[in-house]
Each structure stands twice: as C-alpha cells, then as structure tokens.
N, C-alpha and C. Protein backbone atom coordinates (compact mmCIF):
# COMPACT_ATOMS: atom_id res chain seq x y z
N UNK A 1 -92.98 -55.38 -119.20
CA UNK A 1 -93.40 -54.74 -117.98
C UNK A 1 -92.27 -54.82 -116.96
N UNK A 2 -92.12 -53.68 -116.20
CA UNK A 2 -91.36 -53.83 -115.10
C UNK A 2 -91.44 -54.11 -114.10
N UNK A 3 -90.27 -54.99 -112.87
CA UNK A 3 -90.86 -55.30 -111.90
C UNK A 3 -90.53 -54.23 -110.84
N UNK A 4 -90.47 -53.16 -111.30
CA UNK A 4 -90.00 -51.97 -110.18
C UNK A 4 -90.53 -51.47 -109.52
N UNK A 5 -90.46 -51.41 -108.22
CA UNK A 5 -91.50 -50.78 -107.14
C UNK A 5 -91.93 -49.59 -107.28
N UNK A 6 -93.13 -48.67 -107.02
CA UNK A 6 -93.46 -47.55 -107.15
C UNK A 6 -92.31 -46.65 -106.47
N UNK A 7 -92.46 -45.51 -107.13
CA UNK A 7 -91.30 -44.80 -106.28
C UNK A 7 -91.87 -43.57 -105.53
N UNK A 8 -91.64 -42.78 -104.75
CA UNK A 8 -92.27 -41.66 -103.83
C UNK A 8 -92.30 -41.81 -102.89
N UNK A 9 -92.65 -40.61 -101.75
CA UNK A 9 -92.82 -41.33 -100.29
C UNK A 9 -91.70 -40.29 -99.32
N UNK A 10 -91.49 -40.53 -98.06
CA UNK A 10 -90.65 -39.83 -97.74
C UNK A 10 -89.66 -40.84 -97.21
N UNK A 11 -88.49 -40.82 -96.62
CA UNK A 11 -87.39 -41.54 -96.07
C UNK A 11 -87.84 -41.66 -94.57
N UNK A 12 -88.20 -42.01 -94.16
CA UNK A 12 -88.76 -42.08 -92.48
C UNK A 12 -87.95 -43.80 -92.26
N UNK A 13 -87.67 -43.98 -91.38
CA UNK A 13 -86.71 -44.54 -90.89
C UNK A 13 -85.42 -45.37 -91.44
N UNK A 14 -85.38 -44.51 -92.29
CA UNK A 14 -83.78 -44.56 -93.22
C UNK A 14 -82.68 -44.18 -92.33
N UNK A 15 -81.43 -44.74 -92.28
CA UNK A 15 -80.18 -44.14 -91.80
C UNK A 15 -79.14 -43.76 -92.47
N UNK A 16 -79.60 -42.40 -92.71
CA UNK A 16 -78.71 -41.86 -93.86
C UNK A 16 -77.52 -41.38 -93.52
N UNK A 17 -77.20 -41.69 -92.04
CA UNK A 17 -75.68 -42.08 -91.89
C UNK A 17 -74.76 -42.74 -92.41
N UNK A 18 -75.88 -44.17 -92.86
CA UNK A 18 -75.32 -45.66 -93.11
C UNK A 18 -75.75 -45.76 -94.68
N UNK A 19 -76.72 -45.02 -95.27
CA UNK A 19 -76.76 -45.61 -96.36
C UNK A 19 -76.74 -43.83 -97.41
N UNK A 20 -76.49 -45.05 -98.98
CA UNK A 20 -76.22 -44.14 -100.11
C UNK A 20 -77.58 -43.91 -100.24
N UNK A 21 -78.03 -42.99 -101.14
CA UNK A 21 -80.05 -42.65 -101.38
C UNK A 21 -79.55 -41.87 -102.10
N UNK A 22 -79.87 -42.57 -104.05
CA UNK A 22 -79.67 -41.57 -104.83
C UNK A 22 -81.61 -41.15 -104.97
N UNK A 23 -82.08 -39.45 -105.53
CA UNK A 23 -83.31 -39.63 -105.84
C UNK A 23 -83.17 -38.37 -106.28
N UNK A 24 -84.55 -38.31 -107.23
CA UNK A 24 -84.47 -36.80 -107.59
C UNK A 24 -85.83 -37.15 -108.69
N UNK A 25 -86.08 -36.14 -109.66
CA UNK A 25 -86.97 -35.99 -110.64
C UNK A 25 -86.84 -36.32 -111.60
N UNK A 26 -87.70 -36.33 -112.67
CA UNK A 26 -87.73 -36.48 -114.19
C UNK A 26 -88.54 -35.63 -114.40
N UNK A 27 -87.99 -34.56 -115.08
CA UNK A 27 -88.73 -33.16 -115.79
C UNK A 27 -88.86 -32.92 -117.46
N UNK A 28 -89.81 -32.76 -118.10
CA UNK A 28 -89.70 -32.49 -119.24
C UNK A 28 -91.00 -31.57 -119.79
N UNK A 29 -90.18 -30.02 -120.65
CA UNK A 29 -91.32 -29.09 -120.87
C UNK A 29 -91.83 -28.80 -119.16
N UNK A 30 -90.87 -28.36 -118.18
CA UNK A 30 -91.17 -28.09 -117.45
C UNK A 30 -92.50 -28.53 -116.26
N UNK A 31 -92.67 -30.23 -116.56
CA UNK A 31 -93.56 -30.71 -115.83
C UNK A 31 -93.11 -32.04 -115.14
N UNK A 32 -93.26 -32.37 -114.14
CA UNK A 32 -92.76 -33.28 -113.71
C UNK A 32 -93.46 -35.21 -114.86
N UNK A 33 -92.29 -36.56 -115.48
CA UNK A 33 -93.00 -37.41 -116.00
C UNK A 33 -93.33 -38.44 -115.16
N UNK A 34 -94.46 -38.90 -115.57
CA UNK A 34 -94.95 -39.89 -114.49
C UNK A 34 -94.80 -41.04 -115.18
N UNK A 35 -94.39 -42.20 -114.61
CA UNK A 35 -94.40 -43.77 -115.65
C UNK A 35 -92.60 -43.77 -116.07
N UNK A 36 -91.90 -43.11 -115.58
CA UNK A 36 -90.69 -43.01 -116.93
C UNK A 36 -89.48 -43.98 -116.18
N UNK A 37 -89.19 -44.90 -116.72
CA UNK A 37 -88.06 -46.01 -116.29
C UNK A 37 -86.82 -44.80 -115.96
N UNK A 38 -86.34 -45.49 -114.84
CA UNK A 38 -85.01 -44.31 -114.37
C UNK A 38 -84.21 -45.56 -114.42
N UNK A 39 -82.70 -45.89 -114.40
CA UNK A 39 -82.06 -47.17 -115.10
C UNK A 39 -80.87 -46.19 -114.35
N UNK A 40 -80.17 -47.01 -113.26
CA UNK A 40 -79.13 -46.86 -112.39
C UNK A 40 -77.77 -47.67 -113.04
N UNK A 41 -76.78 -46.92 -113.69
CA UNK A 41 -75.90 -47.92 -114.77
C UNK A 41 -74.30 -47.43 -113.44
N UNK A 42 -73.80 -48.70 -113.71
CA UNK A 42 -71.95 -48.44 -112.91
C UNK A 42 -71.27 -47.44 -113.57
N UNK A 43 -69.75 -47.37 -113.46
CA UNK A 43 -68.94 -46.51 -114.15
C UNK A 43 -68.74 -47.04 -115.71
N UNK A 44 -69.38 -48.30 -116.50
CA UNK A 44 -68.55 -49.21 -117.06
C UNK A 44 -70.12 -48.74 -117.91
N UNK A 45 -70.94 -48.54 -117.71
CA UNK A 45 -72.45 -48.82 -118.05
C UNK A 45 -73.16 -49.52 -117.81
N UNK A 46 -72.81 -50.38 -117.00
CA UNK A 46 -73.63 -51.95 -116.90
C UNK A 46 -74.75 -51.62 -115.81
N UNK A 47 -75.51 -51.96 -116.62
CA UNK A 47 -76.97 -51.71 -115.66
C UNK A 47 -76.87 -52.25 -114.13
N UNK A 48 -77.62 -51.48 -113.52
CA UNK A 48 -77.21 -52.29 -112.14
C UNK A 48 -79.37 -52.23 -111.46
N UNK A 49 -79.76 -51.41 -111.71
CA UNK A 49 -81.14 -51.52 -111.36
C UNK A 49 -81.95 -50.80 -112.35
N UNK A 50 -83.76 -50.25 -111.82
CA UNK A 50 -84.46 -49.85 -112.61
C UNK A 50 -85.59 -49.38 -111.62
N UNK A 51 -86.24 -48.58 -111.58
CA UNK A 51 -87.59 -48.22 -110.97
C UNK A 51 -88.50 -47.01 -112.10
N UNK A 52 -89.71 -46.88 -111.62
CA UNK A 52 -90.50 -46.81 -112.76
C UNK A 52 -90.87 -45.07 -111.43
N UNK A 53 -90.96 -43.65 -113.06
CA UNK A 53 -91.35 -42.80 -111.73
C UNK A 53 -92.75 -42.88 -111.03
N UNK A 54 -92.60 -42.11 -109.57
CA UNK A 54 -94.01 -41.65 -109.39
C UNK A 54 -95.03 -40.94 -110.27
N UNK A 55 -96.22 -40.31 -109.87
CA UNK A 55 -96.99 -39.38 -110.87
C UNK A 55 -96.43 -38.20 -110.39
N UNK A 56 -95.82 -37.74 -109.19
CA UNK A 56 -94.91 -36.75 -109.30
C UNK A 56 -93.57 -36.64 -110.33
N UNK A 57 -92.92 -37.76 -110.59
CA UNK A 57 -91.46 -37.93 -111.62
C UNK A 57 -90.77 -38.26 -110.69
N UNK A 58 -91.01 -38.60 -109.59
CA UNK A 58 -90.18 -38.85 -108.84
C UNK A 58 -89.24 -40.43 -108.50
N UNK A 59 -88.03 -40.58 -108.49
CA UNK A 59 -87.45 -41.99 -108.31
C UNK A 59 -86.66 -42.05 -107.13
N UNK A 60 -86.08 -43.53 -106.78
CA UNK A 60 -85.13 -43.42 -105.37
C UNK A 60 -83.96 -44.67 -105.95
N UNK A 61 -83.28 -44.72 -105.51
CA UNK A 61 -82.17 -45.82 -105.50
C UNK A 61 -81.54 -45.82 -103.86
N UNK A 62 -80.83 -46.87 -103.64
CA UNK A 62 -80.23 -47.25 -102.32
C UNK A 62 -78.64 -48.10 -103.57
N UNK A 63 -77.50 -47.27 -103.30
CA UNK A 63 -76.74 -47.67 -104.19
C UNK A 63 -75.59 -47.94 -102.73
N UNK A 64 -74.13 -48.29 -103.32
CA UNK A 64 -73.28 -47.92 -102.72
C UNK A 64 -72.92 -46.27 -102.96
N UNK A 65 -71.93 -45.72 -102.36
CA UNK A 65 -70.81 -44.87 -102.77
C UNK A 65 -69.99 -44.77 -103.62
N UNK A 66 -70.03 -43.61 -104.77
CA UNK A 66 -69.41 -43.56 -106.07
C UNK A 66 -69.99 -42.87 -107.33
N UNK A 67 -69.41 -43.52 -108.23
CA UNK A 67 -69.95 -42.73 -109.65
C UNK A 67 -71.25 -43.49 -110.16
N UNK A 68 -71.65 -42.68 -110.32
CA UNK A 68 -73.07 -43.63 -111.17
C UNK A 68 -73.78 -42.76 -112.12
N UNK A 69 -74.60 -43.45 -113.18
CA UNK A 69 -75.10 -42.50 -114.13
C UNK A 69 -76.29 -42.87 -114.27
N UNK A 70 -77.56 -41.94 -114.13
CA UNK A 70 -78.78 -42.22 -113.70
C UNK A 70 -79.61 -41.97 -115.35
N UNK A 71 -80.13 -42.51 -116.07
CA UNK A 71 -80.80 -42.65 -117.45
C UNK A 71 -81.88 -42.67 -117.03
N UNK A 72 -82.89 -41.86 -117.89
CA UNK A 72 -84.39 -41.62 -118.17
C UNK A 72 -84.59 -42.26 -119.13
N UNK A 73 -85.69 -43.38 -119.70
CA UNK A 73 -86.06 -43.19 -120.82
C UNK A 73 -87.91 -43.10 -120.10
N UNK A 74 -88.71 -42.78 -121.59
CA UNK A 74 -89.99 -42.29 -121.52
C UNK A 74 -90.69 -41.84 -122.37
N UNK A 75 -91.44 -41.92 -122.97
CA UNK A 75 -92.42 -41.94 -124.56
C UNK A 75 -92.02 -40.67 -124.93
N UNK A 76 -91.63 -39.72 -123.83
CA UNK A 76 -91.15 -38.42 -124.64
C UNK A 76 -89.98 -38.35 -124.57
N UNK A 77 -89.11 -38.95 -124.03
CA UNK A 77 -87.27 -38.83 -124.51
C UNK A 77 -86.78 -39.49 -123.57
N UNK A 78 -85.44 -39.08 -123.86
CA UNK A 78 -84.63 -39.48 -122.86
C UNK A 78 -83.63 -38.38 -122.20
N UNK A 79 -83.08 -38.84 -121.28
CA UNK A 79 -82.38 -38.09 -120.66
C UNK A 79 -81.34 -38.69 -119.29
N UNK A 80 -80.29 -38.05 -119.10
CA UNK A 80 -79.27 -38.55 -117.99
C UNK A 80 -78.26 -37.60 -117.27
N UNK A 81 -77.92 -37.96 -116.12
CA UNK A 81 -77.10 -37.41 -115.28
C UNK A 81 -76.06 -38.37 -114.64
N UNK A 82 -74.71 -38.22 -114.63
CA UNK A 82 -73.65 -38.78 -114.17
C UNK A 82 -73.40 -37.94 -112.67
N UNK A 83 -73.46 -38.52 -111.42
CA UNK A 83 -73.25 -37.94 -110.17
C UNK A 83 -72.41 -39.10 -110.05
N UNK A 84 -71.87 -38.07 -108.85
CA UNK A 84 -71.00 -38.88 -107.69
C UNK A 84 -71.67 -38.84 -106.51
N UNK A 85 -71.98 -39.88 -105.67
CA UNK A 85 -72.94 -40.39 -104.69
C UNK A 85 -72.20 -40.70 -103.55
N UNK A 86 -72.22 -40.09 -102.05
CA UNK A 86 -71.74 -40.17 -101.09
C UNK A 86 -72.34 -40.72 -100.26
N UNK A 87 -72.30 -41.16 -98.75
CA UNK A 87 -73.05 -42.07 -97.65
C UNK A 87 -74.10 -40.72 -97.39
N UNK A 88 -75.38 -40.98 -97.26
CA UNK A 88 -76.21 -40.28 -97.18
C UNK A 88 -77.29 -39.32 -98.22
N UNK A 89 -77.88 -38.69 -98.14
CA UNK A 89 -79.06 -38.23 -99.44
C UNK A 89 -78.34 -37.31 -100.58
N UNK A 90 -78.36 -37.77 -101.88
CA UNK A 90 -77.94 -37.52 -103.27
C UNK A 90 -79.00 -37.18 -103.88
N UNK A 91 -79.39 -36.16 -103.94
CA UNK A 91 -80.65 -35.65 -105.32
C UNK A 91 -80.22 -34.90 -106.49
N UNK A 92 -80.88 -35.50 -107.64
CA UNK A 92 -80.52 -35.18 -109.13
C UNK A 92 -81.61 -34.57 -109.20
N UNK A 93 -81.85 -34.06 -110.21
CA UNK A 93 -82.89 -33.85 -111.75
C UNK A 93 -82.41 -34.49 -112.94
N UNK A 94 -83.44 -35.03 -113.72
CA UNK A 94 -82.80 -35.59 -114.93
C UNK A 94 -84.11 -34.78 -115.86
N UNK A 95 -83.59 -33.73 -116.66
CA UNK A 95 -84.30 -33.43 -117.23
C UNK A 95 -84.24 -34.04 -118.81
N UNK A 96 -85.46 -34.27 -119.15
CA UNK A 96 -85.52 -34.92 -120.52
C UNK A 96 -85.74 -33.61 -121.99
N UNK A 97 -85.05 -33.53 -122.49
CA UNK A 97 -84.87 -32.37 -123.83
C UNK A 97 -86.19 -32.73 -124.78
C-alpha cells in the first residue's frame, strides 16, 4: 500500500512564482485512470517520489527545476513522459498504450 496523498484539487494559495508544480493526467482508451501510482524518477532514474491518481487520473508533484521523468504504472499498463520542469505550473499527460 501506498503512503501517497490523494491527488486533485486546485492550487489556491500556491506561489507559482516560487515553486516547481509538475501535474497532469493518466489517460488510457481515452478515459481518464483512477488509483494509478505516478512515480517522479531524477535524470539518473532514481526514484525520488510517488502519489496515487485521483478518480479523475489526475496527479501533482512540487519538484525542483529540471529534467524529470514522470512513470505510470496501473492494472492496465504503463506509461511515461520525460519533461523539463521550470519555476511555476508544468502539465503532462501520460497516456498509458
């Protein structure tokens, strides 16, 4: 089991001046997955966090600035996206095949 906080919600008193906010979806067969571990890895792979999606698919991270590669896994696949993440809001999709 994971200890990852629910994810969803809106950013209301975030300073996305000051901070990184990676977030975005998990889509698969064109529906958003709910339950699906999103796994925040460095340039190197090394895991660095984990949150579990909303029932929308939805996830968030608070990272630094840089490269990062955002992994899906989820009873129906997997899936990933490598972004580059700047000071302020970063949204992916990670669609799962």
């Amino acid at each position: 089991m994971c200890g990852a906080p629910k994810q969803g919600g809106t950013l209301a008193g975030i300073d996305l001046d000051a901070q990184t906010v990676i977030q975005g979806q998990v889509w698969h067969d064109g529906a958003p997955v709910a339950g699906a571990y999103v796994r925040l890895l460095d340039t190197t792979d090394e895991f660095t966090a984990e949150v579990v999606t909303s029932p929308e698919g939805e996830f968030r991270f608070f990272a630094a600035p840089g490269e990062w590669k955002v992994r899906s896994l989820a009873p129906v696949g997997k899936g990933e996206r490598v972004l580059s993440a700047e000071v302020g809001l970063n949204e992916t999709t990670i669609v799962i095949d």
